[in-house]
N, C-alpha and C. Protein backbone atom coordinates (compact mmCIF):
# COMPACT_ATOMS: atom_id res chain seq x y z
N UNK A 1 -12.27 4.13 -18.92
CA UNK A 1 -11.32 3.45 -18.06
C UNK A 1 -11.23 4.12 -16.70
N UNK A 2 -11.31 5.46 -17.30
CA UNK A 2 -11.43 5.91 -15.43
C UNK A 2 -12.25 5.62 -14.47
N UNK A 3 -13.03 5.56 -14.85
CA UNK A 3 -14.77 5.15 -13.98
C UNK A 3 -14.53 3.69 -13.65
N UNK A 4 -13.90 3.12 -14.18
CA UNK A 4 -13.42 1.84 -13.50
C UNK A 4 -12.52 1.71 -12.57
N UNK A 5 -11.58 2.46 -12.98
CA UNK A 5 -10.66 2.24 -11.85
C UNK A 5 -11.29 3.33 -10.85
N UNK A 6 -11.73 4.15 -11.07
CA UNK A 6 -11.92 4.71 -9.63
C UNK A 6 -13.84 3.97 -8.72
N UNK A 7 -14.02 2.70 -9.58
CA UNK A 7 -14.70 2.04 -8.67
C UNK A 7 -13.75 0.76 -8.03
N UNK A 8 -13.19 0.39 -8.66
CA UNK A 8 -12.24 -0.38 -8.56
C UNK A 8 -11.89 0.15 -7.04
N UNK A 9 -10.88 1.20 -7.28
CA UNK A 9 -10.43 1.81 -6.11
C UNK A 9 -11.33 2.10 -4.53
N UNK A 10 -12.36 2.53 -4.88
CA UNK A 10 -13.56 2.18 -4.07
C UNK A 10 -13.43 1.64 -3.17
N UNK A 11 -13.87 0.45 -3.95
CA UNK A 11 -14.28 -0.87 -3.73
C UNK A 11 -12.69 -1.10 -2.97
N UNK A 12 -11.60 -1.58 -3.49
CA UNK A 12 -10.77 -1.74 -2.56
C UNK A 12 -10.43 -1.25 -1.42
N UNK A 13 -10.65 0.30 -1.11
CA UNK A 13 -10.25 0.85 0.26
C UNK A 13 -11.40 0.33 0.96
N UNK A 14 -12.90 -0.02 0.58
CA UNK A 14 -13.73 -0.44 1.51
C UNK A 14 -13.52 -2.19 2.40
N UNK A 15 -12.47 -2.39 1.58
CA UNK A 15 -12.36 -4.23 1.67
C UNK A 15 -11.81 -4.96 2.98
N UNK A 16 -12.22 -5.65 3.76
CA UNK A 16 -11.97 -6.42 4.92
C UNK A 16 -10.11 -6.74 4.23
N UNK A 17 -10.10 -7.20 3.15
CA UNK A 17 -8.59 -7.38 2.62
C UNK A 17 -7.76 -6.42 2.99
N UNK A 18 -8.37 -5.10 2.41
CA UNK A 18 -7.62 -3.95 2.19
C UNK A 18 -7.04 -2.96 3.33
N UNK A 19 -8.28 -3.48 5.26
CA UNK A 19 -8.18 -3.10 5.77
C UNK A 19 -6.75 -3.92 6.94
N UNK A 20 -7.35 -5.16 6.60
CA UNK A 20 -6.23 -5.88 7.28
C UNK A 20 -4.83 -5.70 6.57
N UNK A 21 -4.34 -5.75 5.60
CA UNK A 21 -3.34 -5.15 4.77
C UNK A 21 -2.43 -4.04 5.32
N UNK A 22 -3.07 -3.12 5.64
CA UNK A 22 -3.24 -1.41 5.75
C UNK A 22 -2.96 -1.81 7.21
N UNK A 23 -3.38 -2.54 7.98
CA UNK A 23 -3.38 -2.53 9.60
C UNK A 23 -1.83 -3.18 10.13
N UNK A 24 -1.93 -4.20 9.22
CA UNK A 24 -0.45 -5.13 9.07
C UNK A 24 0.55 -3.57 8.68
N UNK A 25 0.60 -3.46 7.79
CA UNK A 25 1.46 -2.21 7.36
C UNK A 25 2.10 -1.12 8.29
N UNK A 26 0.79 -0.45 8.63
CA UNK A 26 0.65 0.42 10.16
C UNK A 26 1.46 -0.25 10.83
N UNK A 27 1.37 -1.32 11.15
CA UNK A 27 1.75 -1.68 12.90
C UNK A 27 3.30 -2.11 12.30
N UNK A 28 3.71 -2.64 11.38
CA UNK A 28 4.84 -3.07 10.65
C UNK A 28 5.77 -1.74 10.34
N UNK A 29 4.98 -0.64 10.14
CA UNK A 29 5.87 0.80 9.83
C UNK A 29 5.84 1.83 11.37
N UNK A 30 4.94 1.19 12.60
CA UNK A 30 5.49 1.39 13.69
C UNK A 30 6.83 1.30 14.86
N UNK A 31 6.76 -0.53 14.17
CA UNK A 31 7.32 -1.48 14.49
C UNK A 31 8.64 -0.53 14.76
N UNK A 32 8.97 -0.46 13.37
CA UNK A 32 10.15 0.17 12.55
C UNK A 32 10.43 1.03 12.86
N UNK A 33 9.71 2.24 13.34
CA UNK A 33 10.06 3.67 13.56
C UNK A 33 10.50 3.98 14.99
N UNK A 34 10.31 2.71 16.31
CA UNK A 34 10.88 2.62 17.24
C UNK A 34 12.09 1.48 17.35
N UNK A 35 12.31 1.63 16.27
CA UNK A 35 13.50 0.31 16.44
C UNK A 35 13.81 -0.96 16.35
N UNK A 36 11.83 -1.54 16.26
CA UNK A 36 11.71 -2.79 16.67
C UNK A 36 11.78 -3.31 15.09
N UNK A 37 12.02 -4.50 15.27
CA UNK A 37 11.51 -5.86 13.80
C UNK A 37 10.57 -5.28 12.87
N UNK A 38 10.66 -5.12 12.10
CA UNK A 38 8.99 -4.85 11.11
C UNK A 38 9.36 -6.19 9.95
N UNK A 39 7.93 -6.58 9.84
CA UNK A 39 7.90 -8.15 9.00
C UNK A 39 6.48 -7.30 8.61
N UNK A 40 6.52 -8.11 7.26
CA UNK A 40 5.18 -7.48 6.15
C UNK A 40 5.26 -8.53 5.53
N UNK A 41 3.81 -9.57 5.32
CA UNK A 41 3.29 -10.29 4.58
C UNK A 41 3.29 -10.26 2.97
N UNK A 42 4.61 -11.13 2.45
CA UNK A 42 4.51 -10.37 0.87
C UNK A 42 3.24 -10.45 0.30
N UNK A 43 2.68 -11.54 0.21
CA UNK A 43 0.99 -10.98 -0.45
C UNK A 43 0.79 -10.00 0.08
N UNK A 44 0.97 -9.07 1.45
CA UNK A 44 -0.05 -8.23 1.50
C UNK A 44 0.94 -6.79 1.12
N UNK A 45 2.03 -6.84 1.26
CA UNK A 45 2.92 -6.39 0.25
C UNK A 45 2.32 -6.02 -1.04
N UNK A 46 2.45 -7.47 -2.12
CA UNK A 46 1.86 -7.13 -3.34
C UNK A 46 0.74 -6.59 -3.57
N UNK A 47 -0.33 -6.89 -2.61
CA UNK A 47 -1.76 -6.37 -2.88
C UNK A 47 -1.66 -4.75 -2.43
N UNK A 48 -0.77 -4.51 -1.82
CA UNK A 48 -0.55 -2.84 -1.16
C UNK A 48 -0.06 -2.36 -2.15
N UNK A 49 0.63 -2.77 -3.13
CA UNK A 49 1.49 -2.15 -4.27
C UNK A 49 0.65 -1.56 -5.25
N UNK A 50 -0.40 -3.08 -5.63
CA UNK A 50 -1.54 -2.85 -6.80
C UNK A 50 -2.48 -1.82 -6.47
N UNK A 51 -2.42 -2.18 -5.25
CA UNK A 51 -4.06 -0.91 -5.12
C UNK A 51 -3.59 0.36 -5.30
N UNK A 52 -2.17 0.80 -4.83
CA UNK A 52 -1.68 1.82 -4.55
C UNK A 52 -1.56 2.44 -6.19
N UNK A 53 -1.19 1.38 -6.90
CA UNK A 53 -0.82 1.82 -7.95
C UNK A 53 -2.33 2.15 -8.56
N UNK A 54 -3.15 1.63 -8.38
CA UNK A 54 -4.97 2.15 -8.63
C UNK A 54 -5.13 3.22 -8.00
N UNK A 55 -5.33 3.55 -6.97
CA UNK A 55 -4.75 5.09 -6.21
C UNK A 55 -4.37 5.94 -7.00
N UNK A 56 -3.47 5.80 -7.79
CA UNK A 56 -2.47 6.93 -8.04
C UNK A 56 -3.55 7.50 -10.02
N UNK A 57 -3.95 6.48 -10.32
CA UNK A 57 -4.90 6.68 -11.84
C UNK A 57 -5.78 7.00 -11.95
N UNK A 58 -6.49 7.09 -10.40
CA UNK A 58 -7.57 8.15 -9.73
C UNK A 58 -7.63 9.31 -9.88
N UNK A 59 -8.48 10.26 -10.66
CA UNK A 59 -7.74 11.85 -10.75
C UNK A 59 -8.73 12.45 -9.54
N UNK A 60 -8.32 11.98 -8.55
CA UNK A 60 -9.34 12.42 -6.99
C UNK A 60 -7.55 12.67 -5.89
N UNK A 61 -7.55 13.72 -5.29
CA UNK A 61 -6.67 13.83 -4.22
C UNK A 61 -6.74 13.01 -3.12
N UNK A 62 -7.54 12.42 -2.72
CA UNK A 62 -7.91 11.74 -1.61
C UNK A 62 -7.18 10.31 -2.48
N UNK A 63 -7.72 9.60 -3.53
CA UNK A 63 -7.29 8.34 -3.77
C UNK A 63 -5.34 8.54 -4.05
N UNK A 64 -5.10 9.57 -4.07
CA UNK A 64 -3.45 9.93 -4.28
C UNK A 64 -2.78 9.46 -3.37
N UNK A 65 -3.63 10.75 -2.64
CA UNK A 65 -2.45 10.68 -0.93
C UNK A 65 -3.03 9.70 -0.52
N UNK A 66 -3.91 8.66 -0.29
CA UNK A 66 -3.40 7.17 0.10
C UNK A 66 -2.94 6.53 -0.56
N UNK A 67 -2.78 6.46 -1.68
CA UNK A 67 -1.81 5.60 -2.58
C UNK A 67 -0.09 6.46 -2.26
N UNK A 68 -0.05 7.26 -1.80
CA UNK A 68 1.19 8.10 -1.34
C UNK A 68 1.65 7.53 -0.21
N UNK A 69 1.15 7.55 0.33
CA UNK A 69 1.50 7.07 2.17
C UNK A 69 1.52 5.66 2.53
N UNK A 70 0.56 4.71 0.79
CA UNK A 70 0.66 3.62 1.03
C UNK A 70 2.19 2.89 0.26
N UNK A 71 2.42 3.63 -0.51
CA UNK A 71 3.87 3.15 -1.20
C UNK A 71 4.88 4.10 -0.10
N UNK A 72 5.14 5.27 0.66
CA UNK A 72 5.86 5.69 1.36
C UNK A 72 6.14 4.83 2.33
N UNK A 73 5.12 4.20 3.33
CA UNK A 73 5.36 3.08 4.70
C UNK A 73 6.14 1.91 4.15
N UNK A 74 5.55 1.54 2.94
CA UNK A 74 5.85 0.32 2.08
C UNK A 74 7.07 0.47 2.10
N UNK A 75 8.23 1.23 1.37
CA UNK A 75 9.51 1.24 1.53
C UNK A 75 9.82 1.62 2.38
N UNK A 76 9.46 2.25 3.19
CA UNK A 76 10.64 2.21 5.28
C UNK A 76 9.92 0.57 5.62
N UNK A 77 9.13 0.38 5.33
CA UNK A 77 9.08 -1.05 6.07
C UNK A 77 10.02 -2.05 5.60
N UNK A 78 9.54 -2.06 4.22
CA UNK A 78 9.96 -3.57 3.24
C UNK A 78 10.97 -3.38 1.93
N UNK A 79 11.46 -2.21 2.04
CA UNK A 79 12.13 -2.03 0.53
C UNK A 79 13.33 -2.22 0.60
N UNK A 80 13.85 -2.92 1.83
CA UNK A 80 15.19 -4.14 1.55
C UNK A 80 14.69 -5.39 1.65
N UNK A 81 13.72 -5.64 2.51
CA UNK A 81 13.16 -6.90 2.26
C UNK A 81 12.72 -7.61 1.28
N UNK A 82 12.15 -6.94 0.66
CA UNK A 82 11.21 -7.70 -1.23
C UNK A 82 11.83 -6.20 -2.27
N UNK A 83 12.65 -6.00 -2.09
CA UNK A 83 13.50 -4.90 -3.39
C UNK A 83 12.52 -5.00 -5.08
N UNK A 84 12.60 -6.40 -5.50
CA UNK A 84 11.21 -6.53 -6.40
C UNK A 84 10.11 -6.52 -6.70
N UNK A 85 9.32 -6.40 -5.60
CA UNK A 85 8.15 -5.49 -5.91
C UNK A 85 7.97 -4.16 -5.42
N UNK A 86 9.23 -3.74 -4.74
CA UNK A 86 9.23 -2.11 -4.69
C UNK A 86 9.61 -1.11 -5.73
N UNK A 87 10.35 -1.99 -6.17
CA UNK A 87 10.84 -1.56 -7.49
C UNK A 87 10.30 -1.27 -8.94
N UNK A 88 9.52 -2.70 -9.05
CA UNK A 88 8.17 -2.03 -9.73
C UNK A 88 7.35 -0.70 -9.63
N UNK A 89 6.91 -0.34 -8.73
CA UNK A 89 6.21 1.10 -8.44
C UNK A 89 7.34 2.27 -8.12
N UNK A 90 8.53 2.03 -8.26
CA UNK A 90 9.22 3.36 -8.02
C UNK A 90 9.63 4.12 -9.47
């Protein structure tokens, strides 16, 4: 099972999905940190949650701490906004 998920995982940080996701996020947990609006796409929300949570079943440090930083932005951005799928991963 591990060897799967850590192609799995892979494969997702390499993904045109995964990058636009991640870019939305960024600029959404910028947004936020100067004051302004931050809005996050719940699909890309949910898909940030799953991978993250693939991240974390990785026994690699590198797949951690982005699954770390990707559930950390996630709640300063969105974790009054969608409370139910943050809640899941906490």
């Amino acid at each position: 099972m591990s060897q799967f998920i850590t192609k799995l995982s892979t494969r997702a940080l390499a993904s045109e999905d995964y990058k636009k996701a991640t870019n939305e996020l960024f600029r959404s947990y910028v947004f936020k940190m100067v004051g302004q609006e931050a809005k996050l796409n719940k699909n890309h929300v949910k898909q940030l949650v799953s991978v993250a949570q693939y991240f974390y079943r990785v026994n690699d440090n590198k797949f951690r701490k982005e699954g770390s930083s990707l559930l950390s932005m996630l709640i300063d951005v969105c974790g009054d906004m969608y409370p139910e799928i943050i809640v899941s991963v906490v």
